[in-house]
C-alpha atoms as a PDB file:
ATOM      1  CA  UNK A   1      -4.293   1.990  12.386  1.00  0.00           C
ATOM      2  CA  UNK A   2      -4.254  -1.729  11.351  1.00  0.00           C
ATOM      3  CA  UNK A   3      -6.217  -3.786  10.040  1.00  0.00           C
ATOM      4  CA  UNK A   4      -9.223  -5.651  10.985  1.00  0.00           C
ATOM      5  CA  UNK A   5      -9.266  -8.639  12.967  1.00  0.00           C
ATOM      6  CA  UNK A   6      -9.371 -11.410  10.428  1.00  0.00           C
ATOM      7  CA  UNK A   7      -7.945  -9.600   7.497  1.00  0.00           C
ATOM      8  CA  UNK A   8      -6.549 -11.444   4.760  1.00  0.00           C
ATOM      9  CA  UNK A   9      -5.080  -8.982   2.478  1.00  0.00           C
ATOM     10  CA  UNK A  10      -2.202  -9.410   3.186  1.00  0.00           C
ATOM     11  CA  UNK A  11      -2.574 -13.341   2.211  1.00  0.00           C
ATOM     12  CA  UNK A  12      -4.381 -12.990  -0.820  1.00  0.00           C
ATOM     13  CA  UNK A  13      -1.237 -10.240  -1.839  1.00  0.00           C
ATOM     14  CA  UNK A  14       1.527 -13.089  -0.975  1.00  0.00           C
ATOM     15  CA  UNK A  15      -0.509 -15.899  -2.880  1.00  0.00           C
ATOM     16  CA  UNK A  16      -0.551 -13.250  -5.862  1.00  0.00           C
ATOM     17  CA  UNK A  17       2.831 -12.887  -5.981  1.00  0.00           C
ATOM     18  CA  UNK A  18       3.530 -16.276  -5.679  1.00  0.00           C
ATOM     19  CA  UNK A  19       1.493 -16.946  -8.632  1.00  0.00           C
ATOM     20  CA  UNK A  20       3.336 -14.616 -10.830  1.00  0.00           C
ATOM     21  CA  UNK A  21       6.731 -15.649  -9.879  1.00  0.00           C
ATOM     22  CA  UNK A  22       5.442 -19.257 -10.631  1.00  0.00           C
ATOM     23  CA  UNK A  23       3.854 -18.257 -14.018  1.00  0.00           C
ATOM     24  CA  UNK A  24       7.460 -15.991 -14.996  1.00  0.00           C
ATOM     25  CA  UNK A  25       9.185 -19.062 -13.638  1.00  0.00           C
ATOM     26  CA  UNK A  26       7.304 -21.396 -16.559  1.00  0.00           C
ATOM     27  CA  UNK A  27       7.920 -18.787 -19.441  1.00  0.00           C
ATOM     28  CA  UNK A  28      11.715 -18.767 -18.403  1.00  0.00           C
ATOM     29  CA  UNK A  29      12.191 -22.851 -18.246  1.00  0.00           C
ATOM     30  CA  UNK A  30      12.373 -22.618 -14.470  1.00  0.00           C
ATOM     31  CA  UNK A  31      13.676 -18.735 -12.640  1.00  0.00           C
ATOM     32  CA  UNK A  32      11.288 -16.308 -12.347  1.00  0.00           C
ATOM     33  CA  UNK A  33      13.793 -13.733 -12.159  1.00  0.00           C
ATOM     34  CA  UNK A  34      15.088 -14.345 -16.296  1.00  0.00           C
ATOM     35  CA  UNK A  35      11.024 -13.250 -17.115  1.00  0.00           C
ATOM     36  CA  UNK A  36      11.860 -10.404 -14.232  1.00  0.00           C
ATOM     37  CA  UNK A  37      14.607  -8.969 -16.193  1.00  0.00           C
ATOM     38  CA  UNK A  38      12.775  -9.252 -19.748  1.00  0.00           C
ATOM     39  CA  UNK A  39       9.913  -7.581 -18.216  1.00  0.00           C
ATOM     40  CA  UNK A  40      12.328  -4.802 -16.864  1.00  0.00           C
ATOM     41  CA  UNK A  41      14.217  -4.460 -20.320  1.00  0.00           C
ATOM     42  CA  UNK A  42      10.828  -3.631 -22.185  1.00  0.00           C
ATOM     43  CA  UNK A  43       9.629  -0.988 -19.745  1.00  0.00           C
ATOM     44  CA  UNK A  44      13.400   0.552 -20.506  1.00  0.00           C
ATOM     45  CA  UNK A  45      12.954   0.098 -24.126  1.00  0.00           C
ATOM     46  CA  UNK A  46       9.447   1.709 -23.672  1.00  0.00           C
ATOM     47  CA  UNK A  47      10.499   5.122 -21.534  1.00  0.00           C
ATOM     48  CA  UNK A  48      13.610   5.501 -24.326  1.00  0.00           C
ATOM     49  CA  UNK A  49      11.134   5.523 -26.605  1.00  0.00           C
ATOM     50  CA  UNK A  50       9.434   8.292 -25.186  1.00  0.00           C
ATOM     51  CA  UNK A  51       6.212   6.091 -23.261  1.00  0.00           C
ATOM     52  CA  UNK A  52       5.211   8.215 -19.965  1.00  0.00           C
ATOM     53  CA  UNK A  53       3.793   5.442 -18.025  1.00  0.00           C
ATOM     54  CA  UNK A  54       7.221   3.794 -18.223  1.00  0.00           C
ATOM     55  CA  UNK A  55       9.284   6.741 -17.577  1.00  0.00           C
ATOM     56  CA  UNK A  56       6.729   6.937 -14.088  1.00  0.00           C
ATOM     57  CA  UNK A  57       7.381   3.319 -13.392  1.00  0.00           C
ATOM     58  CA  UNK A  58      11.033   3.540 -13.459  1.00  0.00           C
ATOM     59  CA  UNK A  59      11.104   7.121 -11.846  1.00  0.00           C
ATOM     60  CA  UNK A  60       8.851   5.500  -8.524  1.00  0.00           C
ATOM     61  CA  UNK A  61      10.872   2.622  -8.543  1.00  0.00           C
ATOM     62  CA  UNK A  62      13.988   4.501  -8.303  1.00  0.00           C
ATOM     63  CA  UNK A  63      13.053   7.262  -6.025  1.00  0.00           C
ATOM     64  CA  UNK A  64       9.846   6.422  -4.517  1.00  0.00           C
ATOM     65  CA  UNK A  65       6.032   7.148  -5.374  1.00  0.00           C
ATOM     66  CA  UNK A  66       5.762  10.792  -4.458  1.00  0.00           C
ATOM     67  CA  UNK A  67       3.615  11.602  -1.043  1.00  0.00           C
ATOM     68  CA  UNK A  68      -0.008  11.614  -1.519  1.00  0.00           C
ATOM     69  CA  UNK A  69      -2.261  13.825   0.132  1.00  0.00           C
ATOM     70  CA  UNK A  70      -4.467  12.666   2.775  1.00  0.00           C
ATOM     71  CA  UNK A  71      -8.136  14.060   1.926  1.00  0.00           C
ATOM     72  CA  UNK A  72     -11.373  13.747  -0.587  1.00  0.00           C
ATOM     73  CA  UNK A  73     -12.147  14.532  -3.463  1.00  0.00           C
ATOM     74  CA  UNK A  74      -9.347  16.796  -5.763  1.00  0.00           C
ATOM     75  CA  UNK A  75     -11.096  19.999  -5.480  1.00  0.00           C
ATOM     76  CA  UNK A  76     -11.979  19.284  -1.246  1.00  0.00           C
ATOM     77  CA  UNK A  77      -9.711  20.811   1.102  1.00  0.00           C
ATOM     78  CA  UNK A  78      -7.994  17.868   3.202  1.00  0.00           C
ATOM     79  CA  UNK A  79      -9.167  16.302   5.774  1.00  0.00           C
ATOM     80  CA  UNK A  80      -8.335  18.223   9.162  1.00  0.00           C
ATOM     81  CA  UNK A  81      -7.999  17.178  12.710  1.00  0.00           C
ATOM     82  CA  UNK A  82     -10.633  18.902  14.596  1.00  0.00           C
ATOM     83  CA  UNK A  83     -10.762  17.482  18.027  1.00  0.00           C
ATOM     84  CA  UNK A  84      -8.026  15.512  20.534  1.00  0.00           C
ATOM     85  CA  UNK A  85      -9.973  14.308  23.660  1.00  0.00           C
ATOM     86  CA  UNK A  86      -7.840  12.368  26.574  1.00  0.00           C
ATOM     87  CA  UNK A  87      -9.841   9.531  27.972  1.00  0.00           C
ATOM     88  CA  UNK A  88      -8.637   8.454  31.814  1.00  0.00           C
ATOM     89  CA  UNK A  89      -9.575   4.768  32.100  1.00  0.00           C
ATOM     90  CA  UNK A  90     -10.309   3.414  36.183  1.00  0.00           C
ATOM     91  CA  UNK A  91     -10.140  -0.432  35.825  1.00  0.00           C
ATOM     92  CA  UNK A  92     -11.908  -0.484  39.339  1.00  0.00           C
ATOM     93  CA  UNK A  93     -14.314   2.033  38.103  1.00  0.00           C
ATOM     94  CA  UNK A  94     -16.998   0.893  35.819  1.00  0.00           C
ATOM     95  CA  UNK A  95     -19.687   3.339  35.197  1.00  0.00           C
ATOM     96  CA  UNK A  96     -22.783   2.291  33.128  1.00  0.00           C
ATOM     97  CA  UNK A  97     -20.555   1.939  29.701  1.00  0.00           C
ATOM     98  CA  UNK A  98     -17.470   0.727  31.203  1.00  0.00           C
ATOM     99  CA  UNK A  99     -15.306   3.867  30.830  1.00  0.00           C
ATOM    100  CA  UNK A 100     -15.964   7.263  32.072  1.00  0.00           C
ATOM    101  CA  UNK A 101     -13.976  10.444  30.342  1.00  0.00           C
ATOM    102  CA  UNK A 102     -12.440  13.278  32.372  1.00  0.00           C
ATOM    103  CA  UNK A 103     -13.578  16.641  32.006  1.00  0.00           C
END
């Protein structure tokens, strides 16, 4: 499902990155990716020196983030499909809503 008409997420995620790459860009005189690379070095420096979080970031950068299950709460049972109804649409038949369902 996508999202909403009108949704700017995915705007307000571009201008973020933007920013950073402009901000890494001013700390390295001018290439964002020289800050990228220093930033990179000191999460390897951290996970050799034994840091889980950076041992994680590597380990989902390099193989993925691992699946996560689709549900509530920890301790709820996922979320399960109950119901899949098949709705016949007759453009030349509009019934008091606009759409009648087969039964």
């Amino acid at each position: 499902m996508g999202a909403p008409v009108g949704n700017q997420n995915a705007k307000t995620g571009r201008e973020w990155r933007e920013a950073l790459r402009r901000a890494m860009a001013h700390k390295a005189g001018g290439d964002y990716r020289d800050t990228l690379l220093l930033i990179a070095t000191s999460v390897v420096d951290k996970a050799l020196e034994g840091e889980k979080d950076a041992w994680q970031e590597i380990a989902n950068r390099e193989d993925g983030k691992p699946a996560q299950p689709i549900g509530g709460a920890d301790d709820l049972p996922p979320i399960a499909l109950t119901r899949i109804e098949e709705v016949i649409v007759d453009p030349a038949d509009r019934g008091s809503e606009g759409v009648q369902a087969a039964s």
